[in-house]
N, C-alpha and C. Protein backbone atom coordinates (compact mmCIF):
# COMPACT_ATOMS: atom_id res chain seq x y z
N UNK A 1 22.42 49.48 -5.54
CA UNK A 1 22.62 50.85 -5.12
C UNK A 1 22.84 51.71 -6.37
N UNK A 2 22.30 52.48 -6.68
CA UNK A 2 22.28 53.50 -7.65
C UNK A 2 22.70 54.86 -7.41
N UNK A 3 23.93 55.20 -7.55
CA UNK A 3 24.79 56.56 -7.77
C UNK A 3 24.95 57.29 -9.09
N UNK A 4 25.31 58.76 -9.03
CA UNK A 4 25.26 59.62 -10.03
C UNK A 4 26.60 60.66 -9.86
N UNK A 5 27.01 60.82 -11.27
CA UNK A 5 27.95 62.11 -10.69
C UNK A 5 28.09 63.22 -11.92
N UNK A 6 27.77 64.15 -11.55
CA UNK A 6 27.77 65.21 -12.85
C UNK A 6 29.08 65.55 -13.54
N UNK A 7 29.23 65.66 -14.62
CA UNK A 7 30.55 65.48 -15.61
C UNK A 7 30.36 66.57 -16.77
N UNK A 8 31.73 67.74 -16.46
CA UNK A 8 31.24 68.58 -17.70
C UNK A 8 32.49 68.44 -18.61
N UNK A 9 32.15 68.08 -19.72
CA UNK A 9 33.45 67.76 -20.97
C UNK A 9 34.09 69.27 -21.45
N UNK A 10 35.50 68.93 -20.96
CA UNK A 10 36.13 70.03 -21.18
C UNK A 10 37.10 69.99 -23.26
N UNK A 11 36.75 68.84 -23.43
CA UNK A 11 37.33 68.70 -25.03
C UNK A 11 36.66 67.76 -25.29
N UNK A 12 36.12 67.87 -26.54
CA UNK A 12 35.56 66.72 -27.44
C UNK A 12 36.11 65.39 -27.56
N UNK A 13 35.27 64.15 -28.05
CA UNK A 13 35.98 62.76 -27.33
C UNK A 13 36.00 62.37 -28.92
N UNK A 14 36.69 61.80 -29.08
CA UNK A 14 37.00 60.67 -30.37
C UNK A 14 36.68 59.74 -30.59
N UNK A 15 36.36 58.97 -31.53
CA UNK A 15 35.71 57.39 -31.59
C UNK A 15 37.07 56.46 -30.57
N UNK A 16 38.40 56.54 -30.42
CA UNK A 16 38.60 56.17 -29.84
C UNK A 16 38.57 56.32 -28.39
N UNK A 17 38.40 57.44 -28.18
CA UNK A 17 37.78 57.36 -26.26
C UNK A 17 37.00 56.87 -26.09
N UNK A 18 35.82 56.89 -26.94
CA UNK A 18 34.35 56.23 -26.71
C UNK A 18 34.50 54.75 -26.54
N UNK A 19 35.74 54.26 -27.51
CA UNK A 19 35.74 53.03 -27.57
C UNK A 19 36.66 52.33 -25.69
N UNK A 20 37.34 53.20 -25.42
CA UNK A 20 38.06 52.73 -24.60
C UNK A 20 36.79 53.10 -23.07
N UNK A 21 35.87 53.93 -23.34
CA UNK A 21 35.35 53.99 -22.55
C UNK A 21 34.06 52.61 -22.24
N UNK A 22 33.36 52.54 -23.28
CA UNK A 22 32.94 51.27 -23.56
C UNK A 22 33.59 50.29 -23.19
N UNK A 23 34.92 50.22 -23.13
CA UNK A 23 35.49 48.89 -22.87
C UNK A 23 35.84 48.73 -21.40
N UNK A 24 35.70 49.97 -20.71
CA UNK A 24 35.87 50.24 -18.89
C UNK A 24 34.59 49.44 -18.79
N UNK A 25 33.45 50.58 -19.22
CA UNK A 25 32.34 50.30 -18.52
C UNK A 25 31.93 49.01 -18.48
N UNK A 26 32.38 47.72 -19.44
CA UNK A 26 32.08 46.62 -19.72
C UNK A 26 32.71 45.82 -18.56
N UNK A 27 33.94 46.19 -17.99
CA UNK A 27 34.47 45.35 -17.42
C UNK A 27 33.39 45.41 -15.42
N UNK A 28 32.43 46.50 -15.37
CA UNK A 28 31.59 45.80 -13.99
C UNK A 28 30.48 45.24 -14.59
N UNK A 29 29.66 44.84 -13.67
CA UNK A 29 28.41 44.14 -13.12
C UNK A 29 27.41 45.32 -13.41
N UNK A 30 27.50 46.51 -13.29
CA UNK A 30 26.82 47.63 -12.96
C UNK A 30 25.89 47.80 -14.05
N UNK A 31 24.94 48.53 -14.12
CA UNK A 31 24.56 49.19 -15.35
C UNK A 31 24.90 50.30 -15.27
N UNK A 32 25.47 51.29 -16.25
CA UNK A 32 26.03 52.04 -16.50
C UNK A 32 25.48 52.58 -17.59
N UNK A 33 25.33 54.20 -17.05
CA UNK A 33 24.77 55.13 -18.32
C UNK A 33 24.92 56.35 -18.10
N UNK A 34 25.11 56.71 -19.34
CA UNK A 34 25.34 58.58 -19.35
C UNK A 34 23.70 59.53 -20.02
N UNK A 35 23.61 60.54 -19.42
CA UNK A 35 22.46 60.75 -19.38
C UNK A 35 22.62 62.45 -20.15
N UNK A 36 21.46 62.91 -21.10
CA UNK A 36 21.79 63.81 -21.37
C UNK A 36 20.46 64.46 -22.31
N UNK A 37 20.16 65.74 -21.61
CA UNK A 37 18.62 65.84 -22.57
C UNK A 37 17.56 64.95 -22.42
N UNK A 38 17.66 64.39 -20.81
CA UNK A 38 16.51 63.95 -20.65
C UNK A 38 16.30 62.19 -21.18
N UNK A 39 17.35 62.27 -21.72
CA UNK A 39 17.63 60.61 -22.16
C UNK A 39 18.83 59.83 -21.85
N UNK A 40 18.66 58.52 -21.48
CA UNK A 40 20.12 57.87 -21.03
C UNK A 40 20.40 56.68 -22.01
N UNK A 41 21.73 56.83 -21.98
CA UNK A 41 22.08 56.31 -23.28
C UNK A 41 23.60 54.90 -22.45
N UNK A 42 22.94 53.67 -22.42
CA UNK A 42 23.97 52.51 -22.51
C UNK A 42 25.10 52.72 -22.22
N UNK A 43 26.21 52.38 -21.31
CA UNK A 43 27.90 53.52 -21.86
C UNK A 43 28.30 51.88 -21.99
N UNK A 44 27.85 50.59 -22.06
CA UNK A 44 28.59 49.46 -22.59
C UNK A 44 27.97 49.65 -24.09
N UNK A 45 27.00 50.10 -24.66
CA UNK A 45 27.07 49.63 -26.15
C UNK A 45 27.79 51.50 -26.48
N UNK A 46 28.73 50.24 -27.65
CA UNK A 46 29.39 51.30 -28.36
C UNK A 46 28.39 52.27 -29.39
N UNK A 47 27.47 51.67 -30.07
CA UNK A 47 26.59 53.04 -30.77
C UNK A 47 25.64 54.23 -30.07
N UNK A 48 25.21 53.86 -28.66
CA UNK A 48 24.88 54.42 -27.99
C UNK A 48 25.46 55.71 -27.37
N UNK A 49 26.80 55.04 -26.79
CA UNK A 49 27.40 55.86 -26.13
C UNK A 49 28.14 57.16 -27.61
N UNK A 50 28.61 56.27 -28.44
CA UNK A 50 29.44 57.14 -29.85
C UNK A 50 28.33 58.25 -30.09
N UNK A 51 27.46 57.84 -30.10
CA UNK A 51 26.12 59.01 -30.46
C UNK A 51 26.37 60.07 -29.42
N UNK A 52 26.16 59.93 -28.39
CA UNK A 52 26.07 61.18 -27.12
C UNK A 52 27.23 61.74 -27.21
N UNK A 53 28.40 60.76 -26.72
CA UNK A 53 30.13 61.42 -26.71
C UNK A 53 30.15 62.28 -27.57
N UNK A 54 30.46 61.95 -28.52
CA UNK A 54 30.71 62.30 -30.16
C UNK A 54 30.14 63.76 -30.36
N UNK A 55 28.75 63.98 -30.36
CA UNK A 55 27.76 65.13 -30.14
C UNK A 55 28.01 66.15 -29.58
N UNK A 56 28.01 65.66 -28.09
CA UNK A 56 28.89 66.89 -27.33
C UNK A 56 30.10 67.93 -27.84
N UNK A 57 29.92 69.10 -26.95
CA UNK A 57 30.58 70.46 -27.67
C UNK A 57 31.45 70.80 -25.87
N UNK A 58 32.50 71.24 -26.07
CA UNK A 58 33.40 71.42 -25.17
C UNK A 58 32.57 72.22 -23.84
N UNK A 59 32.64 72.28 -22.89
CA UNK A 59 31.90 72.22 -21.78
C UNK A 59 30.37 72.43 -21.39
N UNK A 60 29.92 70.81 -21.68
CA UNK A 60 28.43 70.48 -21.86
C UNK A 60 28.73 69.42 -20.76
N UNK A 61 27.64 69.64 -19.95
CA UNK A 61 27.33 69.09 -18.90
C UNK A 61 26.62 67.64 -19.36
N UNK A 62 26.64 67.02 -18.73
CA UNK A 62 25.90 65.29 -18.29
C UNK A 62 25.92 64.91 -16.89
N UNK A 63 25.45 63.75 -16.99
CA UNK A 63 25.69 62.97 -15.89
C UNK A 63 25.70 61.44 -16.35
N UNK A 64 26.46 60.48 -15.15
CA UNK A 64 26.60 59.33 -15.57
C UNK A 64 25.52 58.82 -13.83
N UNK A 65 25.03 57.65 -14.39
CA UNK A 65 24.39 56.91 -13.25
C UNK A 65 25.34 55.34 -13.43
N UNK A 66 25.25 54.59 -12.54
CA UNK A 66 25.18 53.35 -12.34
C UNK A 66 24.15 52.83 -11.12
N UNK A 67 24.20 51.76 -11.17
CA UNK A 67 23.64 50.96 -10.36
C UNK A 67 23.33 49.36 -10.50
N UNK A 68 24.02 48.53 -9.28
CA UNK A 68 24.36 47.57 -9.13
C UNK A 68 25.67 47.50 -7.83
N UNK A 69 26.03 45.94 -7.70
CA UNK A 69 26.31 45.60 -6.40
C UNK A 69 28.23 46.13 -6.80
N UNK A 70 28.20 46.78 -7.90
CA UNK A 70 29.42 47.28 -8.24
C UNK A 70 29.49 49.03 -8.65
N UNK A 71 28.49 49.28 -7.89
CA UNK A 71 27.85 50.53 -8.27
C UNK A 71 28.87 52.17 -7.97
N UNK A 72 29.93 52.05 -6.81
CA UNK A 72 30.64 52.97 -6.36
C UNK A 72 31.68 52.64 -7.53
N UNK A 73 32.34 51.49 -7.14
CA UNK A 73 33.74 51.16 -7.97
C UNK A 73 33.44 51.60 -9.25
N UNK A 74 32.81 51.09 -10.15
CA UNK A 74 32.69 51.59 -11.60
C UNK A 74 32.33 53.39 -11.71
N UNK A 75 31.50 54.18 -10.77
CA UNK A 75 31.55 55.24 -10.85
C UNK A 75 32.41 55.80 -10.41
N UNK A 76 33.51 55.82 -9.55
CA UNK A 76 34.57 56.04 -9.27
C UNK A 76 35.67 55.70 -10.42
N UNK A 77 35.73 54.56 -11.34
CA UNK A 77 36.79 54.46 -12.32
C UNK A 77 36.17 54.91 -13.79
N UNK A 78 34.69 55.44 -13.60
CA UNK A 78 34.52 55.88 -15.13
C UNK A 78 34.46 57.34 -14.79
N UNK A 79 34.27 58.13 -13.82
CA UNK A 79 34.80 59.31 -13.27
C UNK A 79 36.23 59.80 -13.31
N UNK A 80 36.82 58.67 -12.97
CA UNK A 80 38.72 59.32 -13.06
C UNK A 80 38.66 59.18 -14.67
N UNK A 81 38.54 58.47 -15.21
CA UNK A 81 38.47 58.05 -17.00
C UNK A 81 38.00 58.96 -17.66
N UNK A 82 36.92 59.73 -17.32
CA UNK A 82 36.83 61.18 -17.95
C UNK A 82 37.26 62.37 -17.43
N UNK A 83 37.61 62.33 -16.08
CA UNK A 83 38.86 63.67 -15.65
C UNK A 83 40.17 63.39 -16.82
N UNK A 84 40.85 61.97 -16.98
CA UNK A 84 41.82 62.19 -17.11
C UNK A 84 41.83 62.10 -18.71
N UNK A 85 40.67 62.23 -19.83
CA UNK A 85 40.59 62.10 -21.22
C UNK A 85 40.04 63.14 -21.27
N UNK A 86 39.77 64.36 -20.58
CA UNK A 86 39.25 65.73 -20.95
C UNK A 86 38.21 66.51 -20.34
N UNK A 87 37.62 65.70 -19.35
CA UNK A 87 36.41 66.45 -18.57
C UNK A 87 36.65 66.40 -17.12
N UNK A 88 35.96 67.38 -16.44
CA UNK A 88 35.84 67.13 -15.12
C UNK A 88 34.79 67.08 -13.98
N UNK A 89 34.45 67.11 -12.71
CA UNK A 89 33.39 66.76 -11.94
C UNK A 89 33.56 67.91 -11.18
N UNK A 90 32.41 68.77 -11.85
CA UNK A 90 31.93 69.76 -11.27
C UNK A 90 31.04 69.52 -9.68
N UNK A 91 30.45 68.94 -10.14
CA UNK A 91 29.85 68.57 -8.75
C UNK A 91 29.21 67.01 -8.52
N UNK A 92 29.75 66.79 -7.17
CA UNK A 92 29.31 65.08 -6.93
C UNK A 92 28.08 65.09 -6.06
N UNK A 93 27.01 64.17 -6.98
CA UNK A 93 25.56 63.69 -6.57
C UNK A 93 26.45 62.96 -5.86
């Protein structure tokens, strides 16, 4: 099952959010990715994701997809994980 939820960063992320975020997304089954400009970028590999995070400028829109048989749960806990490190969900695909 493949879900999406749009995410606009309200403060810039640090190599350590990226890292702690990487280390969420690692813990499902899911594939997991943040998408941006037309390209989606890994959110388990750390150079991937450090590239996009990192880049971003205080309220710039994305979106994250998953999909897999863990597909709600992980978008639901990498959703609260960026409400509560600086961004929020403008609107849910």
């Amino acid at each position: 099952m493949k879900l999406s939820k749009d995410i606009q960063l309200n403060e810039p992320f640090n190599m350590s959010k990226v890292l702690k975020l990487v280390q969420l997304c690692s813990t499902f089954s899911s594939d997991i990715y943040i998408h941006k400009n037309m390209t989606a970028y890994n959110s388990k590999c750390v150079l991937g994701t450090a590239n996009i995070i990192i880049s971003m400028k205080e309220n710039d829109h994305f979106f994250i997809s998953a999909d897999g048989s863990d597909a709600k749960e992980a978008l639901d806990q990498v959703g609260a994980f960026f409400e509560k490190t600086g961004a929020e969900s403008p609107v849910k695909v």
